[in-house]
N, C-alpha and C. Protein backbone atom coordinates (compact mmCIF):
# COMPACT_ATOMS: atom_id res chain seq x y z
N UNK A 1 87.04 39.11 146.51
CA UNK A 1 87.24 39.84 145.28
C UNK A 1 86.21 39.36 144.26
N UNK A 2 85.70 40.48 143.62
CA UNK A 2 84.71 39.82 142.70
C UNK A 2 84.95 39.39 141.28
N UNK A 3 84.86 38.62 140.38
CA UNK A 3 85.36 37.90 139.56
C UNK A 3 84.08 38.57 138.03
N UNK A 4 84.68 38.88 137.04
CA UNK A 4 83.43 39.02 136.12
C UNK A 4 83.36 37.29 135.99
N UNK A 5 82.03 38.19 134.78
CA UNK A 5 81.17 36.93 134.27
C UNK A 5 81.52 36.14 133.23
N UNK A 6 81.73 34.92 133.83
CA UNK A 6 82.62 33.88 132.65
C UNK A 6 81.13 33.86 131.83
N UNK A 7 80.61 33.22 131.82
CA UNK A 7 79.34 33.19 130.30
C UNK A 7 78.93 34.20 130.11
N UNK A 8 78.44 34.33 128.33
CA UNK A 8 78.84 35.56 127.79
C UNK A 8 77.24 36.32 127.81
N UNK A 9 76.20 35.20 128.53
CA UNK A 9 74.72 35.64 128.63
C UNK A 9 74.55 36.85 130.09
N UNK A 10 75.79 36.67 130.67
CA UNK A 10 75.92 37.43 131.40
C UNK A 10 76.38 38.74 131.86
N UNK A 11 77.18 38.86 130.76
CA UNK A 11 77.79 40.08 130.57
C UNK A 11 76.85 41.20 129.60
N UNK A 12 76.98 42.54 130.08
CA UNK A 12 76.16 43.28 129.37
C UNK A 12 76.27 43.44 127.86
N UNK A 13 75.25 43.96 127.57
CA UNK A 13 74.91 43.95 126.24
C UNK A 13 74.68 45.06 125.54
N UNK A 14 76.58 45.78 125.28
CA UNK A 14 76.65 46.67 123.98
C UNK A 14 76.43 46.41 122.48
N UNK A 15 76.00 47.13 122.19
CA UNK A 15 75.85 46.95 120.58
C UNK A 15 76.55 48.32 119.98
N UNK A 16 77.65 48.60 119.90
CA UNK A 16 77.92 49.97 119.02
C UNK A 16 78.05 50.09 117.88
N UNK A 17 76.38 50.06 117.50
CA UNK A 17 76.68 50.29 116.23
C UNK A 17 76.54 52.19 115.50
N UNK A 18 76.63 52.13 114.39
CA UNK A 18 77.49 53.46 113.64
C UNK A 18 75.96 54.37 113.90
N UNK A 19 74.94 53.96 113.61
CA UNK A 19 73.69 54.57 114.05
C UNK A 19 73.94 54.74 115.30
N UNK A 20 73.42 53.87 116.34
CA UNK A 20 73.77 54.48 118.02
C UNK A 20 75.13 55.57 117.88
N UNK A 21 75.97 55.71 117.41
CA UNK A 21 77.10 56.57 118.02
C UNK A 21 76.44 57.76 117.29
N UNK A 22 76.00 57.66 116.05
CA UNK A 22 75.69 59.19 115.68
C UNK A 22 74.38 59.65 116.83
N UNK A 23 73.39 58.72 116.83
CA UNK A 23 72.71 59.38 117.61
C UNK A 23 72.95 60.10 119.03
N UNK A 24 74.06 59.30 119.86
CA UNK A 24 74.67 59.61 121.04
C UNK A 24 75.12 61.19 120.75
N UNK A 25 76.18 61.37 119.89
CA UNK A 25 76.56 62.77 119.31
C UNK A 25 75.48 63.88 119.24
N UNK A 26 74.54 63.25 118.24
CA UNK A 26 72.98 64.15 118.06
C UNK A 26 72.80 64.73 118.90
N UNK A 27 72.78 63.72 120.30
CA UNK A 27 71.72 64.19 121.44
C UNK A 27 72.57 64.88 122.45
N UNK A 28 74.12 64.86 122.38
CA UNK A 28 74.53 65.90 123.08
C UNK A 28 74.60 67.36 122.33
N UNK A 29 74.54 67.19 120.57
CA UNK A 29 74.60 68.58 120.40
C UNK A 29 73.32 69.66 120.40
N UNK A 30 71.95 68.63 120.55
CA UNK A 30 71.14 68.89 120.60
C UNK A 30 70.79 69.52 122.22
N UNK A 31 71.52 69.24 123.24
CA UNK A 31 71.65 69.51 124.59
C UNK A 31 72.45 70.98 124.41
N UNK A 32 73.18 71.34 123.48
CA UNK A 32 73.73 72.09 123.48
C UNK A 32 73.04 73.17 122.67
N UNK A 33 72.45 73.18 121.79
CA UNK A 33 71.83 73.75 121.34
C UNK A 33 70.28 74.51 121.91
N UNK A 34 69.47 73.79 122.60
CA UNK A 34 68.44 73.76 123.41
C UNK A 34 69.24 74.44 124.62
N UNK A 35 70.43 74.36 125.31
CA UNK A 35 70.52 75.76 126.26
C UNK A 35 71.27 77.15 125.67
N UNK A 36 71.47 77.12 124.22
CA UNK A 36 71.62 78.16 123.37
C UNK A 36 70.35 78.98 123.21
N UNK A 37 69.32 78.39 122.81
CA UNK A 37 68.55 78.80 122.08
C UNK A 37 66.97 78.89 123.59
N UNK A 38 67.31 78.80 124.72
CA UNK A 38 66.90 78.90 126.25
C UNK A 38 67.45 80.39 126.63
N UNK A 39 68.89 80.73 126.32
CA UNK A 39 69.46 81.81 127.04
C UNK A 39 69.54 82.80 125.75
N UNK A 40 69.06 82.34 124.32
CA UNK A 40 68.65 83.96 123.32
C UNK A 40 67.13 83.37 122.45
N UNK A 41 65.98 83.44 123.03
CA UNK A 41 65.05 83.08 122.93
C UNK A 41 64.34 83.40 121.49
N UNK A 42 64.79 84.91 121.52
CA UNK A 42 64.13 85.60 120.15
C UNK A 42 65.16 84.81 118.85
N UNK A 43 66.53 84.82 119.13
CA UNK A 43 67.29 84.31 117.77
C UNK A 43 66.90 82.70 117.86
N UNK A 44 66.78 81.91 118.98
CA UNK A 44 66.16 80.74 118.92
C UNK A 44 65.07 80.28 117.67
N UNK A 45 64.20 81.23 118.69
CA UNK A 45 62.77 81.16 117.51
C UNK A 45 63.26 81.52 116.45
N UNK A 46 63.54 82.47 115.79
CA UNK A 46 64.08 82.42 114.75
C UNK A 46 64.93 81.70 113.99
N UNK A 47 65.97 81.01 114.21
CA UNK A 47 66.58 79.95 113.85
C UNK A 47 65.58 78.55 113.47
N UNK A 48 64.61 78.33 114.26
CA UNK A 48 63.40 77.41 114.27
C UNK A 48 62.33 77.85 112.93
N UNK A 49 62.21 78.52 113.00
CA UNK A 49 61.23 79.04 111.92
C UNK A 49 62.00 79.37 110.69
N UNK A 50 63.60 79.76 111.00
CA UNK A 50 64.66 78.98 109.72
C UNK A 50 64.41 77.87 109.09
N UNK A 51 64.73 77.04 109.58
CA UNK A 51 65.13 75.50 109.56
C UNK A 51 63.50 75.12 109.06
N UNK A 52 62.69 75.55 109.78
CA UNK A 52 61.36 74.78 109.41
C UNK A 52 60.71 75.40 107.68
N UNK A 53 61.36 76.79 107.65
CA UNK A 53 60.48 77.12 106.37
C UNK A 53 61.86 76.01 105.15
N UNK A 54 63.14 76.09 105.61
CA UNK A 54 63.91 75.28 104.39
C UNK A 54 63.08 73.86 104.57
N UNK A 55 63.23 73.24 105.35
CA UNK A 55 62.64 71.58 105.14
C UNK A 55 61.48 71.73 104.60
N UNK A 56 60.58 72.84 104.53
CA UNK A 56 59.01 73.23 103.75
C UNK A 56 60.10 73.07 102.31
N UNK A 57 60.33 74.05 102.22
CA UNK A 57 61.03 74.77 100.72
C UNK A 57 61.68 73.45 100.08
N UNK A 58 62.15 72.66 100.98
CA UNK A 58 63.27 71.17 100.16
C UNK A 58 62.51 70.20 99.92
N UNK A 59 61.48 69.85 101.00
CA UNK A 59 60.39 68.94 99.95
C UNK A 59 59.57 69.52 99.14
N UNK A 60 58.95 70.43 99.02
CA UNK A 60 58.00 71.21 98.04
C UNK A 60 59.00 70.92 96.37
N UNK A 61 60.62 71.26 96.51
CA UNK A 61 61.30 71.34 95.90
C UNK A 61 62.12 70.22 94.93
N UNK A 62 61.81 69.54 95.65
CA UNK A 62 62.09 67.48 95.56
C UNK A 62 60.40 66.80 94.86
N UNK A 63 59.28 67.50 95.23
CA UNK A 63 57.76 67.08 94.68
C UNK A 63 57.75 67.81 93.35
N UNK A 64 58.13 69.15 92.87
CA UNK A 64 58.20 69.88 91.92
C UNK A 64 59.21 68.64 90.97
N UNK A 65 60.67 68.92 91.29
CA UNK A 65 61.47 68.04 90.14
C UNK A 65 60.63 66.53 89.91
N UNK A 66 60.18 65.97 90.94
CA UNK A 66 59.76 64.70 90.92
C UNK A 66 58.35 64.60 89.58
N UNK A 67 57.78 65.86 89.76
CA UNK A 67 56.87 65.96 88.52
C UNK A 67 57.21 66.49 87.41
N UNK A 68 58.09 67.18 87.32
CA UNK A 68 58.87 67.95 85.98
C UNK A 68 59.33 66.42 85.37
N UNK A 69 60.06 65.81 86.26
CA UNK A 69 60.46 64.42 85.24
C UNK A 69 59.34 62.86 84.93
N UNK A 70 58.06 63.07 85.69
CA UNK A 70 57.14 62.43 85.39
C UNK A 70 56.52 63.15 84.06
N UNK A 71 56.06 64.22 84.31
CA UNK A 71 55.18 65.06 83.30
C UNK A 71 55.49 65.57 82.14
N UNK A 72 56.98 66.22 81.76
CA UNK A 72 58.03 66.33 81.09
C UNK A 72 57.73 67.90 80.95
N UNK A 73 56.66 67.91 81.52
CA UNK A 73 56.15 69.94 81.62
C UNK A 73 56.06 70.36 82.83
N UNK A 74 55.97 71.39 82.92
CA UNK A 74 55.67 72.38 84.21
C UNK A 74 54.96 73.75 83.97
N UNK A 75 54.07 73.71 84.35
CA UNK A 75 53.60 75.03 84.33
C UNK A 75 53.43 75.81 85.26
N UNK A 76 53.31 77.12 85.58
CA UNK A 76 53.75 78.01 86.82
C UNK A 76 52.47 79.21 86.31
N UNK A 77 51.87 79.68 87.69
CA UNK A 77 51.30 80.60 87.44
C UNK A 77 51.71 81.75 88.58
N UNK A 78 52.27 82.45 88.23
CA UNK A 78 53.00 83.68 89.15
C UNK A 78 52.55 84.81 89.24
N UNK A 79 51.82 85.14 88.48
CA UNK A 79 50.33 86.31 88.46
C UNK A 79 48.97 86.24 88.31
N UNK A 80 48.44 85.10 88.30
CA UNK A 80 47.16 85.04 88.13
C UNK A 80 47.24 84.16 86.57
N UNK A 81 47.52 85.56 85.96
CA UNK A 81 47.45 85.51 84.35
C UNK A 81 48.06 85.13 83.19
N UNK A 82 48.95 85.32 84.17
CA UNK A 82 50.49 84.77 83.38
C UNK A 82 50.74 83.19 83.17
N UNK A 83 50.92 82.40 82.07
CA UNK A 83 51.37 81.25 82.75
C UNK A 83 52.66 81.17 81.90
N UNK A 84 53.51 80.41 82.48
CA UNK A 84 54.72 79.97 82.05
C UNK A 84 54.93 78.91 82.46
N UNK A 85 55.43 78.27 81.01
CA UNK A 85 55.60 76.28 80.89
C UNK A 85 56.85 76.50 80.48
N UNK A 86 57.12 75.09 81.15
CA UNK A 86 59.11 74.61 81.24
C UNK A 86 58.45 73.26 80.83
N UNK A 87 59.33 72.76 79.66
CA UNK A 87 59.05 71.77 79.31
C UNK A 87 60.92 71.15 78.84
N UNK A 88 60.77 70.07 78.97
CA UNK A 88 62.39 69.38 78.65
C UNK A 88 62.26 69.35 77.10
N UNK A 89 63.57 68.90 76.62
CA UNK A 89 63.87 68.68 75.09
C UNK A 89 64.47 67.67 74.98
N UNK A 90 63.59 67.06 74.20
CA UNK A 90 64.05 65.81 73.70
C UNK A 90 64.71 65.65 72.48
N UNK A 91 65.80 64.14 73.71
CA UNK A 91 66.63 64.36 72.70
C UNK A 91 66.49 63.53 71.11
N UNK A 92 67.23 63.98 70.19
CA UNK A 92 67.00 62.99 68.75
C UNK A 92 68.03 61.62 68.93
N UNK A 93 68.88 60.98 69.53
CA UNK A 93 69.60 59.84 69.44
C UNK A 93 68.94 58.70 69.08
C-alpha cells in the first residue's frame, strides 16, 4: 500500500490563489466562447470588432478626461471651423 509523503517538500505544490481561480474561470469561459463564435462566424467577428472599437473608445475616453483635468480646457474641432472649448469653473472658496 502506498503511503503519502510525510515531508512537506514532497508533496505537490498548490497555490490557490484568488488570481489563479479567476483565471481558471476566464479560460473556461473563454473555451466557451471561442466554440460560439467558431459555429456563428459572421456575429463572432462582429462581436470582436464590438469589444475592440469600445476598449479604442474607453481609453481615448480616460486620455481626454485625463487632459480636461490637467489643462482645465478642452477644445474640440468637429467641423473644421468650428471650435468649441469646455473649460471648468472655478471655484471662489
Amino acid at each position: 500500500m502506498q503511503q503519502p509523503p510525510t515531508i512537506p517538500r514532497k508533496r505537490p505544490g498548490l497555490n490557490p490563489t484568488w488570481r489563479r481561480i479567476v483565471a481558471s474561470y476566464a479560460l473556461v469561459l473563454a473555451f466557451f466562447v471561442l466554440l460560439w463564435a467558431i459555429s456563428q462566424p459572421l456575429v463572432g467577428l462582429g462581436t470582436l470588432a464590438a469589444l475592440a472599437a469600445l476598449f479604442v473608445g474607453a481609453r481615448r475616453a480616460v486620455r481626454l478626461r485625463r487632459c480636461f483635468y490637467n489643462c482645465d480646457a478642452l477644445t474640440l474641432r468637429p467641423f473644421g471651423s468650428v471650435h468649441i472649448t469646455i473649460s471648468q469653473v472655478e471655484n471662489s472658496n
